[in-house]
Protein backbone atom coordinates (compact mmCIF):
# COMPACT_ATOMS: atom_id res chain seq x y z
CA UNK A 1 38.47 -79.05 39.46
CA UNK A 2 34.98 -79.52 41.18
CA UNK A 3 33.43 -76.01 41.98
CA UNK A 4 32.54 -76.15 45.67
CA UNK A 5 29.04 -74.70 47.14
CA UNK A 6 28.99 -71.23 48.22
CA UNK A 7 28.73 -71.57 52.45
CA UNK A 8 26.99 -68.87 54.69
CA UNK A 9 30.20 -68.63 56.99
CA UNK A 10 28.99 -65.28 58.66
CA UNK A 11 26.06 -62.87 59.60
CA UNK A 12 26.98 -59.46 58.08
CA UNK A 13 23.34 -57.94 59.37
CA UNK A 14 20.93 -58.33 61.86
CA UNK A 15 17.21 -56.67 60.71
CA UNK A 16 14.98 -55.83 63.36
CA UNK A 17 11.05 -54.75 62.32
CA UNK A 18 9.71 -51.58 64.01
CA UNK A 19 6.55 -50.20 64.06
CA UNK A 20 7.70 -46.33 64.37
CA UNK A 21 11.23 -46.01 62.67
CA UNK A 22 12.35 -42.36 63.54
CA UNK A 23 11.70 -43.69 67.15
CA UNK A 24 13.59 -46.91 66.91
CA UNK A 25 16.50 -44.97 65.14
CA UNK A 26 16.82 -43.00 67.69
CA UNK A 27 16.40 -45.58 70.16
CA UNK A 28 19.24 -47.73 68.94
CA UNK A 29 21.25 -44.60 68.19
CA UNK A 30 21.04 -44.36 71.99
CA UNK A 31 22.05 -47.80 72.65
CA UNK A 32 24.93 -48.01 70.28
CA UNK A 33 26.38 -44.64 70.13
CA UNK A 34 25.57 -43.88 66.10
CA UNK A 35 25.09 -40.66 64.70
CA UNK A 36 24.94 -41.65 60.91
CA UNK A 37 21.73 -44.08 59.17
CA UNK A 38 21.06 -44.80 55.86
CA UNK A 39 17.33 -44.03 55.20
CA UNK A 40 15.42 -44.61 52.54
CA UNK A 41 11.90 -46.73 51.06
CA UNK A 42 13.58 -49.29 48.47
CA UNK A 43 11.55 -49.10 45.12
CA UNK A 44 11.28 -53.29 44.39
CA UNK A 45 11.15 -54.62 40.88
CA UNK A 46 10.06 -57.84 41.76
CA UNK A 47 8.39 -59.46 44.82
CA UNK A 48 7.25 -62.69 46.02
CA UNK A 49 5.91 -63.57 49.33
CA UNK A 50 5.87 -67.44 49.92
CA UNK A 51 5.41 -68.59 46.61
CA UNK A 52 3.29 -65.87 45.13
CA UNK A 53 3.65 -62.51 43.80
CA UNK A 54 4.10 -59.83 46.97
CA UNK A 55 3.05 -56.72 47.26
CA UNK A 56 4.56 -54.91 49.85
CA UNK A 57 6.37 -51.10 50.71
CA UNK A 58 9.11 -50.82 53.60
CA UNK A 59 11.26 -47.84 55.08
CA UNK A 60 14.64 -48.81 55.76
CA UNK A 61 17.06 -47.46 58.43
CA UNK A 62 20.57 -48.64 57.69
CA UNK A 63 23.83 -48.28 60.07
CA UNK A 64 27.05 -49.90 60.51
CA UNK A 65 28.30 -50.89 63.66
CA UNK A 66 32.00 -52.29 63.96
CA UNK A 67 31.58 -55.92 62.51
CA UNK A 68 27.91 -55.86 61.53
CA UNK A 69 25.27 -53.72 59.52
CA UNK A 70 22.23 -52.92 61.63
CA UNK A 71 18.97 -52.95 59.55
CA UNK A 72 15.73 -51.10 61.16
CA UNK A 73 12.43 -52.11 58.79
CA UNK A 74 9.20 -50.58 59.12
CA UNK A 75 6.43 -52.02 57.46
CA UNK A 76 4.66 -49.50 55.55
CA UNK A 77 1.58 -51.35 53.76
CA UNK A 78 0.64 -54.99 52.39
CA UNK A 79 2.75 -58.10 54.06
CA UNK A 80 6.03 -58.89 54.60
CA UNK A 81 6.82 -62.40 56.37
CA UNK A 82 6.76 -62.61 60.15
CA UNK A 83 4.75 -59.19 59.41
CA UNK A 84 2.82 -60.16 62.22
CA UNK A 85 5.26 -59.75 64.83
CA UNK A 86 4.87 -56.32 64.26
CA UNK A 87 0.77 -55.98 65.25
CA UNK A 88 1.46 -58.87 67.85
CA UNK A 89 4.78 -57.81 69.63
CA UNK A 90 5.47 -54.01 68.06
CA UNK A 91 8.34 -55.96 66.14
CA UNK A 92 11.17 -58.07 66.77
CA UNK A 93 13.91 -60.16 65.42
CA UNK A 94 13.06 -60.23 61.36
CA UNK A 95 16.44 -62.10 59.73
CA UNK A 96 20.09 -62.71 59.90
CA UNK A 97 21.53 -62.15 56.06
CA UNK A 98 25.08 -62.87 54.69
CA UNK A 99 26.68 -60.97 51.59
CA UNK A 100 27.13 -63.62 48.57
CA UNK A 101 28.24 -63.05 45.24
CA UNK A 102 26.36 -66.15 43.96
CA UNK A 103 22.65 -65.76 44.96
CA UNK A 104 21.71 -68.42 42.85
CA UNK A 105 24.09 -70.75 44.49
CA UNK A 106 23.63 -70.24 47.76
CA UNK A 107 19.33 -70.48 47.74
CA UNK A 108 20.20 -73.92 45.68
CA UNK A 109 23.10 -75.14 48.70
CA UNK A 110 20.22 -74.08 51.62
CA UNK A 111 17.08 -75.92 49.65
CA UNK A 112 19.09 -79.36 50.23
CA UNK A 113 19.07 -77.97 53.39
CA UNK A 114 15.42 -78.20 53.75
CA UNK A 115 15.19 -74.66 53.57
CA UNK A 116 12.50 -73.22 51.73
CA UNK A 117 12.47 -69.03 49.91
CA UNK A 118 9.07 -67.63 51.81
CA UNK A 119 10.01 -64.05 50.22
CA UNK A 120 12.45 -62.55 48.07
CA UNK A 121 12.96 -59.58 45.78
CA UNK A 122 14.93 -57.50 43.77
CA UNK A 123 15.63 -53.97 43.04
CA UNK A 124 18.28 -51.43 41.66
CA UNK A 125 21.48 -52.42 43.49
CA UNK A 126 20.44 -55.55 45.44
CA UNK A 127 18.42 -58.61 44.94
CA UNK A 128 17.82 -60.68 48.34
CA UNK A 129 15.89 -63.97 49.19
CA UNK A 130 14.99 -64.68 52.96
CA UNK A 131 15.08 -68.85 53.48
CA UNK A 132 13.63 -70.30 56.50
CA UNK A 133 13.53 -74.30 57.46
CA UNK A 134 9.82 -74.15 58.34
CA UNK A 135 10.60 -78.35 59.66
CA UNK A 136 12.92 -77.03 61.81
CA UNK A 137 11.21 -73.43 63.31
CA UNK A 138 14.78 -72.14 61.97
CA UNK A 139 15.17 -67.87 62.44
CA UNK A 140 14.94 -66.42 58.50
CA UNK A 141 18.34 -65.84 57.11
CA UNK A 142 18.71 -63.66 54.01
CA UNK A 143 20.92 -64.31 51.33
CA UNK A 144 21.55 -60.76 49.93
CA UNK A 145 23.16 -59.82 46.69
CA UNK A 146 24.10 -55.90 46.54
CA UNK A 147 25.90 -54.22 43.06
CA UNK A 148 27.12 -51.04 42.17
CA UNK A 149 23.65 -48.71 41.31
């Protein structure tokens, strides 16, 4: 039996980058009626940012809504990609991601895509790579493997 690629079939989380977080939390607490986040500044093992060792530190809002995890990210120091959205526009739009089992897999499946990995990382729990077509100006989408702590 031939073992098929792993397919991104569906966006399980939108991230959004935010210059203030408390504010945007409550700002999209507003706006979708939540009362419960995640919050917390993920401690990563290992970084890369487009090739190259990264060095970066984030604070993470988390929240589910009915069919889709909203992710709030505030840059807290060194660079993250589209980083500059943040000084430019006071955020934005940062990724789609998808679950996967098979991280592996999938970042092989979206290179013969054309895709390229422009920053990925891994830490107690989860392990994520955010792809992006540069060719075709594509949005980033994450590929996001999470285990039990």
């Amino acid at each position: 039996m031939v073992k098929s690629m792993p397919t991104i079939d569906r966006i399980n989380q939108i991230s959004i980058t935010v210059s203030d977080l408390d504010r945007a939390v409550k700002f999209y607490s507003d706006v979708f009626h939540v009362a419960e986040w995640k919050i917390f500044t993920p401690e990563y093992a290992e970084r890369t940012l487009k090739g190259k060792p990264g060095n970066f530190r984030i604070k993470v809002a988390v929240t589910q809504l009915e069919n889709l995890e909203l992710e709030l990210v505030q840059l807290l120091e060194g660079e993250i990609v589209n980083g500059e959205s943040i000084q430019t526009h006071g955020g934005g739009l940062h990724h789609v991601a998808t679950f996967v089992t098979d991280i592996g897999e999938c970042i092989m499946r979206m290179k013969k895509l054309g895709f390229e990995v422009v920053q990925s990382g891994k830490r107690p729990g989860a392990e994520f790579a955010y792809l992006q077509n540069t060719e075709e100006r594509s949005i980033i989408i994450e590929v996001l493997k999470r285990s039990a702590v």
